[in-house]
PDB file of N, CA and C in Angstrom:
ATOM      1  N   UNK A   1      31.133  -1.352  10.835  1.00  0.00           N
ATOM      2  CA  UNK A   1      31.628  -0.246  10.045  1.00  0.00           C
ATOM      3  C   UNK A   1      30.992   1.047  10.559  1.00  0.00           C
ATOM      4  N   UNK A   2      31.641   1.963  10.535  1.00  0.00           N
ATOM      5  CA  UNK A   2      31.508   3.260  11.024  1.00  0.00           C
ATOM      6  C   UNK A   2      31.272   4.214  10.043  1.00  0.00           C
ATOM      7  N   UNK A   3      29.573   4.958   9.970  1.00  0.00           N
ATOM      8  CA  UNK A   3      29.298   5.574   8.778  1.00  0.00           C
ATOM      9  C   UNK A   3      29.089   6.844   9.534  1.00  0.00           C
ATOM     10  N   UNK A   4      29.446   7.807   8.506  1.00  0.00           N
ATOM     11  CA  UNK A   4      29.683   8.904   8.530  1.00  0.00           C
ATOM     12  C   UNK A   4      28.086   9.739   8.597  1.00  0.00           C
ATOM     13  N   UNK A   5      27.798  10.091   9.295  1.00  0.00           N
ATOM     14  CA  UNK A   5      26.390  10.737   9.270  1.00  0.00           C
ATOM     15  C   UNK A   5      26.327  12.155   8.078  1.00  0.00           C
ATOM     16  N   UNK A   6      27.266  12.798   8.187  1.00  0.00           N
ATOM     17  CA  UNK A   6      27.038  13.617   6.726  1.00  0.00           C
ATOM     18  C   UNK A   6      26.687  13.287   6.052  1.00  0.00           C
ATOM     19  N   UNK A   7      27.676  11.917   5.479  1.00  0.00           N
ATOM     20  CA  UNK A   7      27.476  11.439   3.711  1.00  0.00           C
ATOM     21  C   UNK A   7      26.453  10.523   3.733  1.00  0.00           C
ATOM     22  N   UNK A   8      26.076  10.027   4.819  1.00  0.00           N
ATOM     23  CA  UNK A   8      24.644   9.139   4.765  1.00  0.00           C
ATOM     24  C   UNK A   8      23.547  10.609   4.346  1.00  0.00           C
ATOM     25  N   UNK A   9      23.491  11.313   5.363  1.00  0.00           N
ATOM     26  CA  UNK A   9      22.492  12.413   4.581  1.00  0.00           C
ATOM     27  C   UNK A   9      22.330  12.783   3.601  1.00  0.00           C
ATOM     28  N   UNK A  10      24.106  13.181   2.737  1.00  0.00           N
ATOM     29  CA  UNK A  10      23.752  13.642   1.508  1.00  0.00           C
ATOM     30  C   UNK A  10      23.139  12.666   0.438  1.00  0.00           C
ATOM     31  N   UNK A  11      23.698  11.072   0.820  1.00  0.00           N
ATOM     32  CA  UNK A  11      23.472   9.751   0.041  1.00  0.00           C
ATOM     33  C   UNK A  11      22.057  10.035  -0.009  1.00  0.00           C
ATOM     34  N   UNK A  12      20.989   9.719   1.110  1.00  0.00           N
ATOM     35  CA  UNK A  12      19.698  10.008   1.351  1.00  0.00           C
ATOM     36  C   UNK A  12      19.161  11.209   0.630  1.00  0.00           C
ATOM     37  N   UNK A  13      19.518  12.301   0.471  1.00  0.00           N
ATOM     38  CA  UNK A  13      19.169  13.372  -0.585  1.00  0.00           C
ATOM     39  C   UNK A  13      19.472  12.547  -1.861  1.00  0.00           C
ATOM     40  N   UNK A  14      20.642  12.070  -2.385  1.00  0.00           N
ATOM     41  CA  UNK A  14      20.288  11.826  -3.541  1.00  0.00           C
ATOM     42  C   UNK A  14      19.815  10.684  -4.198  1.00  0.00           C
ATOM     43  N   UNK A  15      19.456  10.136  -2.903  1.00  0.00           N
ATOM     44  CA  UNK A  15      18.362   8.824  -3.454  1.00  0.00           C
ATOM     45  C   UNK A  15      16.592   9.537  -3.565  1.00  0.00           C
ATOM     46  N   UNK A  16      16.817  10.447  -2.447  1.00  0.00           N
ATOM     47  CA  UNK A  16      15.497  11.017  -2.695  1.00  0.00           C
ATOM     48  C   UNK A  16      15.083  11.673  -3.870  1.00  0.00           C
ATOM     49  N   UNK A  17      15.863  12.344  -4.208  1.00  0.00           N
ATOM     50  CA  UNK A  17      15.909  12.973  -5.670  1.00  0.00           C
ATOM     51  C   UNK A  17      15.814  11.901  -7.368  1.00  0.00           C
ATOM     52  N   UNK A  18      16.345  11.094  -6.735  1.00  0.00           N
ATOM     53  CA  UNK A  18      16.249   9.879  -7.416  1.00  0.00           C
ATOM     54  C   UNK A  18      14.482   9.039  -8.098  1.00  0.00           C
ATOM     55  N   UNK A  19      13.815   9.123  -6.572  1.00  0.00           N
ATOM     56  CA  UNK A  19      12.951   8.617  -6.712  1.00  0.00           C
ATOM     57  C   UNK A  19      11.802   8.996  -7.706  1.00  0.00           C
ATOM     58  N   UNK A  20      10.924   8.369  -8.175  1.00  0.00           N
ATOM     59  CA  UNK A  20       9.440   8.674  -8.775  1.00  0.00           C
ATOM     60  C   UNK A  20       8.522   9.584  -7.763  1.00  0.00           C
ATOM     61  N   UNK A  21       8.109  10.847  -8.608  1.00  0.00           N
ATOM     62  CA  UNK A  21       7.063  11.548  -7.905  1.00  0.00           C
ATOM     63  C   UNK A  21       6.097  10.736  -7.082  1.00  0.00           C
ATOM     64  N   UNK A  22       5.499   9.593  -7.132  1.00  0.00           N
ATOM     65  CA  UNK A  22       4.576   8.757  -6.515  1.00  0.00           C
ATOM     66  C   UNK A  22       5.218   8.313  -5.679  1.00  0.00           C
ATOM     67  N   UNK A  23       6.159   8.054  -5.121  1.00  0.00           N
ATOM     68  CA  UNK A  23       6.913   7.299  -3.997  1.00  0.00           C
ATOM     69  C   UNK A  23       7.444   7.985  -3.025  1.00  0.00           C
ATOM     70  N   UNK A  24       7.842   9.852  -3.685  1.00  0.00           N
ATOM     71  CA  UNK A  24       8.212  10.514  -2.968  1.00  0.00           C
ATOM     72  C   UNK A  24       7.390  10.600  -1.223  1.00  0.00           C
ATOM     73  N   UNK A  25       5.952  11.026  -1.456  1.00  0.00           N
ATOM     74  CA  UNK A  25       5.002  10.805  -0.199  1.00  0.00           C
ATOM     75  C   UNK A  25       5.167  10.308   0.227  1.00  0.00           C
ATOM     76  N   UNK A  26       5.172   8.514  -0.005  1.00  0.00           N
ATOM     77  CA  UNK A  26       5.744   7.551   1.191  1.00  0.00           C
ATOM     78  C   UNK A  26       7.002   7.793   1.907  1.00  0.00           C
ATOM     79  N   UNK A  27       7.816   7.888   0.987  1.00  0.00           N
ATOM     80  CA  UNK A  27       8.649   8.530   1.769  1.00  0.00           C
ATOM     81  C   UNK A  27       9.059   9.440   2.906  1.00  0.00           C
ATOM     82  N   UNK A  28       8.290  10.672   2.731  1.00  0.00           N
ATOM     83  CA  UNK A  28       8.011  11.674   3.641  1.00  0.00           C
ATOM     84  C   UNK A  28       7.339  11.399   4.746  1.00  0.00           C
ATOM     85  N   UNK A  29       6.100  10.355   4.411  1.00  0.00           N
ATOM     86  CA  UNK A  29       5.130  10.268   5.447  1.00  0.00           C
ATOM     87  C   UNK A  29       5.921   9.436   6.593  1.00  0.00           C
ATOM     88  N   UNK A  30       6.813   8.453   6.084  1.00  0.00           N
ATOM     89  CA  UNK A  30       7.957   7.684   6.804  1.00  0.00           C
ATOM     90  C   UNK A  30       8.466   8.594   7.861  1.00  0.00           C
ATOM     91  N   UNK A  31       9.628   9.248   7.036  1.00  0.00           N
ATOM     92  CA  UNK A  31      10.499  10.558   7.738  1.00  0.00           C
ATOM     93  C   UNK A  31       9.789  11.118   8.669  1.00  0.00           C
ATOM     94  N   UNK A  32       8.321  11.889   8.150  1.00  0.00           N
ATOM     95  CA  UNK A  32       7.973  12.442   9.418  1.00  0.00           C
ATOM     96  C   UNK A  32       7.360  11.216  10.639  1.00  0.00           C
ATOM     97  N   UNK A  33       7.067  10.196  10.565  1.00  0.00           N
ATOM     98  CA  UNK A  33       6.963   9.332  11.798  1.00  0.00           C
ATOM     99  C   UNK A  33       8.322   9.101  12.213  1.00  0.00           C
ATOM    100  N   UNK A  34       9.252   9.102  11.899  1.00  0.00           N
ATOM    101  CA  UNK A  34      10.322   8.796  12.525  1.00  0.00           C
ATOM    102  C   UNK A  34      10.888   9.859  13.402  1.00  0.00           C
ATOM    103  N   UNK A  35      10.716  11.070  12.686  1.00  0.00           N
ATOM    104  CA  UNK A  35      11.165  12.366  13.737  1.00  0.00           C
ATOM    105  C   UNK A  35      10.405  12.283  14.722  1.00  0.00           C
ATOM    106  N   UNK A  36       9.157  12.531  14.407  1.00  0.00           N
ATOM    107  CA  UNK A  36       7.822  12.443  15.854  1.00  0.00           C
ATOM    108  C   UNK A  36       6.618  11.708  15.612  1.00  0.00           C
ATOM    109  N   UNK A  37       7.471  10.460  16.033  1.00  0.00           N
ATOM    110  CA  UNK A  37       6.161   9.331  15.752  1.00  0.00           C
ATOM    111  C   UNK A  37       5.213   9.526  16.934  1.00  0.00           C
ATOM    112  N   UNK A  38       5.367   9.742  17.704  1.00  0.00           N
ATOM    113  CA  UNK A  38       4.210  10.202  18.833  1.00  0.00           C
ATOM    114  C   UNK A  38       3.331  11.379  18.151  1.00  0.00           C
ATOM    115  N   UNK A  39       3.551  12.305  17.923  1.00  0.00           N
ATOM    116  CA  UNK A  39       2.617  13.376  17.109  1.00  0.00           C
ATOM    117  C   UNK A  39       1.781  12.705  16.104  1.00  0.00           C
ATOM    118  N   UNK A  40       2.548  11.802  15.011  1.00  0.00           N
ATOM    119  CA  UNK A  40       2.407  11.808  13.793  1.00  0.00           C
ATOM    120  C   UNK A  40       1.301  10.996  14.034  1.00  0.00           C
ATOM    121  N   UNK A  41       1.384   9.843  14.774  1.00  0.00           N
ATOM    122  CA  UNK A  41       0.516   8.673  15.282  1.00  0.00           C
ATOM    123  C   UNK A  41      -0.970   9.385  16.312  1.00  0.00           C
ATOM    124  N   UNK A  42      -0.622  10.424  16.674  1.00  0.00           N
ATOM    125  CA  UNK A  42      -1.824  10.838  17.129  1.00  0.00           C
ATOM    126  C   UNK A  42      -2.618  11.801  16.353  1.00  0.00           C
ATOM    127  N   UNK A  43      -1.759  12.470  15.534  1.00  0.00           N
ATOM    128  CA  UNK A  43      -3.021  13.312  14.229  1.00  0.00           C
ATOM    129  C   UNK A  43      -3.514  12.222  13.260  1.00  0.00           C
ATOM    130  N   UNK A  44      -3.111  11.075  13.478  1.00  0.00           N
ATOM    131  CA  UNK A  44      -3.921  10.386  12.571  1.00  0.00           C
ATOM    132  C   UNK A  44      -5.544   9.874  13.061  1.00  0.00           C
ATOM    133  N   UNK A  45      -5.216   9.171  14.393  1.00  0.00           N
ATOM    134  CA  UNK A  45      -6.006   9.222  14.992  1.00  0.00           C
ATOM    135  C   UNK A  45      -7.348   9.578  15.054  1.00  0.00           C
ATOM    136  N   UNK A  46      -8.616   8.701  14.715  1.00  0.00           N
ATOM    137  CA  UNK A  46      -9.392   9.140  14.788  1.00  0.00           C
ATOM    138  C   UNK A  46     -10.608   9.706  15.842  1.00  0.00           C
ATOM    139  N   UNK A  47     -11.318  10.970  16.159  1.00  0.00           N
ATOM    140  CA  UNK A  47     -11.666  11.680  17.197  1.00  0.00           C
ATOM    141  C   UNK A  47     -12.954  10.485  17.894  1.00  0.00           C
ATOM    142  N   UNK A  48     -13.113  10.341  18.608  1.00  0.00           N
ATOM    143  CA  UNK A  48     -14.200   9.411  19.097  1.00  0.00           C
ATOM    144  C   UNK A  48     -15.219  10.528  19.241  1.00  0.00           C
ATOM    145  N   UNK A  49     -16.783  10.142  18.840  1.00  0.00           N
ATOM    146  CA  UNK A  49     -17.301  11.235  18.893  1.00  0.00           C
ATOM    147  C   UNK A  49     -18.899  10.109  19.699  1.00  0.00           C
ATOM    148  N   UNK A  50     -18.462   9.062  20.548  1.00  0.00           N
ATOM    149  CA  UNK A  50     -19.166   8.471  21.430  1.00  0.00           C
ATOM    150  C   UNK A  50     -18.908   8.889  22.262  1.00  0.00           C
ATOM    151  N   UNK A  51     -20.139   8.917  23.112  1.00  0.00           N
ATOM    152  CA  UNK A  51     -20.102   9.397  24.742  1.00  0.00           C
ATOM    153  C   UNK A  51     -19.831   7.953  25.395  1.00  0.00           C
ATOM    154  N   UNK A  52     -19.026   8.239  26.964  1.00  0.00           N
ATOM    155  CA  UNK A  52     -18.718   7.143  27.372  1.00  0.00           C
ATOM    156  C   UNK A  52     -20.051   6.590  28.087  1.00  0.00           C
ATOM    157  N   UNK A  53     -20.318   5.939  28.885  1.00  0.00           N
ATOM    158  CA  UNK A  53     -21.283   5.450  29.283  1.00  0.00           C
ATOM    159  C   UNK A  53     -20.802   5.593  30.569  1.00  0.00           C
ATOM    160  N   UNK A  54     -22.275   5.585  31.652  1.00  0.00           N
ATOM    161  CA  UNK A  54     -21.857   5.647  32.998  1.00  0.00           C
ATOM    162  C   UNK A  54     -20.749   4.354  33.387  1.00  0.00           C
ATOM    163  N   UNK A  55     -21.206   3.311  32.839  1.00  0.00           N
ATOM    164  CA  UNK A  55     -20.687   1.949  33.279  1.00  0.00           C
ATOM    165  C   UNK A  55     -18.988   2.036  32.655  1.00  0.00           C
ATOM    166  N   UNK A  56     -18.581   2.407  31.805  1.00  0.00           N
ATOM    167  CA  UNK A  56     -17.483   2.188  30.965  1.00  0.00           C
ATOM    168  C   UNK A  56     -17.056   3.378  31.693  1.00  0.00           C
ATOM    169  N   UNK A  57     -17.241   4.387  32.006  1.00  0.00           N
ATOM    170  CA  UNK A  57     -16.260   5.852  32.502  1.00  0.00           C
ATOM    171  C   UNK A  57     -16.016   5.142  34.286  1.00  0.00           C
ATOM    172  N   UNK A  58     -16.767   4.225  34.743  1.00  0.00           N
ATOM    173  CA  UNK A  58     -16.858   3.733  35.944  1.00  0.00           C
ATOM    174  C   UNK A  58     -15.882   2.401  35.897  1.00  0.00           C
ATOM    175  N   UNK A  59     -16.384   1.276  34.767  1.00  0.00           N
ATOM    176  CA  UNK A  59     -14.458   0.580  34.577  1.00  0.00           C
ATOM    177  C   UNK A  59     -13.417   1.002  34.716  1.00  0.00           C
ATOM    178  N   UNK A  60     -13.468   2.476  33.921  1.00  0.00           N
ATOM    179  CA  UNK A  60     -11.836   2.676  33.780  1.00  0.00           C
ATOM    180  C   UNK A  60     -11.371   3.222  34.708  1.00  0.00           C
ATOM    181  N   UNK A  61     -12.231   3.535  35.616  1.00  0.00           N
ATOM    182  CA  UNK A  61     -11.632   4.435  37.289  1.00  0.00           C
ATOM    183  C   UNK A  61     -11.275   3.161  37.986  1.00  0.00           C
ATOM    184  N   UNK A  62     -12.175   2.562  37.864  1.00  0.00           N
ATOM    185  CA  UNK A  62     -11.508   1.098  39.154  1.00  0.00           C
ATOM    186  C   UNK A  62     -10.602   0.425  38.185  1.00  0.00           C
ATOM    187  N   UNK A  63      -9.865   0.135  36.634  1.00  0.00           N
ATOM    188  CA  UNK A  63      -8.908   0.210  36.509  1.00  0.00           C
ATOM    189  C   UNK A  63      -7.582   0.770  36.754  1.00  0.00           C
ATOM    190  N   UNK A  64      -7.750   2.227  36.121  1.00  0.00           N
ATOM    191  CA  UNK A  64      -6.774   3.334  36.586  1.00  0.00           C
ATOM    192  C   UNK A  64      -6.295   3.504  38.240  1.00  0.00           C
ATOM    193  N   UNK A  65      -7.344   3.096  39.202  1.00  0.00           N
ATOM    194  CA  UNK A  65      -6.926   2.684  40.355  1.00  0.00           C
ATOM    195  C   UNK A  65      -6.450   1.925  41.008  1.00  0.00           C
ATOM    196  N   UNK A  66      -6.605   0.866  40.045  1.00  0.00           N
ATOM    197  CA  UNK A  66      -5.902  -0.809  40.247  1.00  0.00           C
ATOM    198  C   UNK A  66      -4.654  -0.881  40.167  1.00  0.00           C
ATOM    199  N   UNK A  67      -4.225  -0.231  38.670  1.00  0.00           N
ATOM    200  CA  UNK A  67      -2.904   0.044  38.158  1.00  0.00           C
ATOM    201  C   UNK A  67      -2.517   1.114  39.165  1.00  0.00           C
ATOM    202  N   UNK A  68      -2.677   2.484  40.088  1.00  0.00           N
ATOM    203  CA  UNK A  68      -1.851   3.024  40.925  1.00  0.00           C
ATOM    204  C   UNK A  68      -1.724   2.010  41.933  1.00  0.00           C
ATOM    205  N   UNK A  69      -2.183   1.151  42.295  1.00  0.00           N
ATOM    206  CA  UNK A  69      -1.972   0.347  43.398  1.00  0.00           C
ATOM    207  C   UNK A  69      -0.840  -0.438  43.394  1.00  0.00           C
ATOM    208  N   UNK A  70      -0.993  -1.094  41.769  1.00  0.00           N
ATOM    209  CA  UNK A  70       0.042  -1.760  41.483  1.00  0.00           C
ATOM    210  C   UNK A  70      -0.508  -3.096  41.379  1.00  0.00           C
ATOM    211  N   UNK A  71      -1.523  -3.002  40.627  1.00  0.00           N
ATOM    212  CA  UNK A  71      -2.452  -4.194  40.946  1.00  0.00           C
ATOM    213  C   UNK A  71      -2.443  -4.918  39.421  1.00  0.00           C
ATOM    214  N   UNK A  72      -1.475  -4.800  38.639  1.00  0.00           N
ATOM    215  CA  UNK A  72      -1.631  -5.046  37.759  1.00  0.00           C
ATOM    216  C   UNK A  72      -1.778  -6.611  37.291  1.00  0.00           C
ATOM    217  N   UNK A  73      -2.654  -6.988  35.847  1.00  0.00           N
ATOM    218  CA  UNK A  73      -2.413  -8.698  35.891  1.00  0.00           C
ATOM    219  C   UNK A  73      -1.637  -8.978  35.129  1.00  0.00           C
ATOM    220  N   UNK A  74      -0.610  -9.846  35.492  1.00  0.00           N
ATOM    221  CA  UNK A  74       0.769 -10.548  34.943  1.00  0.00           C
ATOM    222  C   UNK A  74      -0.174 -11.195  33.120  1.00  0.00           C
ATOM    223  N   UNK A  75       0.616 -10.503  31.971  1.00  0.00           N
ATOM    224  CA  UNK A  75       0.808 -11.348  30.662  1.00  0.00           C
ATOM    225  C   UNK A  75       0.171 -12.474  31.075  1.00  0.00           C
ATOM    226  N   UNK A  76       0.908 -13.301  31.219  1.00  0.00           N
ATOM    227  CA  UNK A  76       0.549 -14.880  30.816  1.00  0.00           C
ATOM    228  C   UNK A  76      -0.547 -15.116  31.934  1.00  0.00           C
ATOM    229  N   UNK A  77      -1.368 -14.455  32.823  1.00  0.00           N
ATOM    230  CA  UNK A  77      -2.734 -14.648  32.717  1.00  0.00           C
ATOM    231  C   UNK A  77      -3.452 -14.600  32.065  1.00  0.00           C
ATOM    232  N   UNK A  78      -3.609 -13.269  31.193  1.00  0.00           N
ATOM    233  CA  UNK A  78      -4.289 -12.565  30.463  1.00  0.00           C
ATOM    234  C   UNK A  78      -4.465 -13.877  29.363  1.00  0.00           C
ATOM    235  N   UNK A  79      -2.523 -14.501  28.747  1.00  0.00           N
ATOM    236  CA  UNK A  79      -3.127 -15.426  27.680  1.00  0.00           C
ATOM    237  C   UNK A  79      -3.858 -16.398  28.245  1.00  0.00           C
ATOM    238  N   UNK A  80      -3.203 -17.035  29.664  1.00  0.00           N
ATOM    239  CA  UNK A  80      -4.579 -17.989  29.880  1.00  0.00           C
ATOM    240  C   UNK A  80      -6.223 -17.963  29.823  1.00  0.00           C
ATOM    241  N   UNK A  81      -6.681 -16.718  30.422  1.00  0.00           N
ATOM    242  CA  UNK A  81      -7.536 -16.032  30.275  1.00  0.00           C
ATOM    243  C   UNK A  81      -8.146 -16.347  28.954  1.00  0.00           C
ATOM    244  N   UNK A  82      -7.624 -16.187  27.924  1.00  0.00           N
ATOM    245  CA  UNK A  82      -8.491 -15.873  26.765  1.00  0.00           C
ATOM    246  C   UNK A  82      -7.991 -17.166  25.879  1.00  0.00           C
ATOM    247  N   UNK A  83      -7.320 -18.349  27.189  1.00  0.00           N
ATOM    248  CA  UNK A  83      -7.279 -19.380  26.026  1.00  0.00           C
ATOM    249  C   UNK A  83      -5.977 -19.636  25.168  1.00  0.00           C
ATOM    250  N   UNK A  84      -4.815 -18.400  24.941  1.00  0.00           N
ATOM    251  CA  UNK A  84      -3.965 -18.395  24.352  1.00  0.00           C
ATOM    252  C   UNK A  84      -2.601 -19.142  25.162  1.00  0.00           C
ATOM    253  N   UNK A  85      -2.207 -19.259  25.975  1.00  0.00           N
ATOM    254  CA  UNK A  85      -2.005 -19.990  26.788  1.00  0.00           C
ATOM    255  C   UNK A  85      -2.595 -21.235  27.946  1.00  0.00           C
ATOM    256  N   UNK A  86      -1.372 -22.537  28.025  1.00  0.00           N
ATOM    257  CA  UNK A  86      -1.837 -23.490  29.493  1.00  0.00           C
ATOM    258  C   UNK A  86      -1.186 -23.046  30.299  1.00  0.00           C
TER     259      UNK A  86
END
């Protein structure tokens, strides 16, 4: 079936209007992840306020270099790896 994007909007207004003051927020907080869930998902985000360590800022370079190589490890190692897979 083929719905009309107007009257879905206006429907959606008047369910919103509909709702209990307490539910309204969820609501919104929804809507706005859906417009820009990339934004929304990163102001939530909490700031790391650890310093990296020589050793850990030194992993992630010989990672990040692995992956330009193309060195990446296939899934179903990883589960073997840790057991989650034979």
């Amino acid at each position: 079936m083929n719905r009309d994007p107007k009257s879905e909007r206006q429907k959606a207004h008047a369910l919103l209007d509909l709702l209990p003051d307490e539910k309204v927020t969820a609501v919104s907080i929804l809507l706005e992840a859906m417009v820009e869930p990339a934004s929304q998902s990163l102001t939530d985000v909490p700031t790391e306020d650890e310093e990296l360590t020589p050793e850990t800022a030194a992993a992630l370079e010989r990672a990040r270099n692995s992956l330009r190589k193309g060195e990446e490890i296939p899934h179903d190692q990883v589960l073997r790896e840790y057991g989650l897979k034979k």
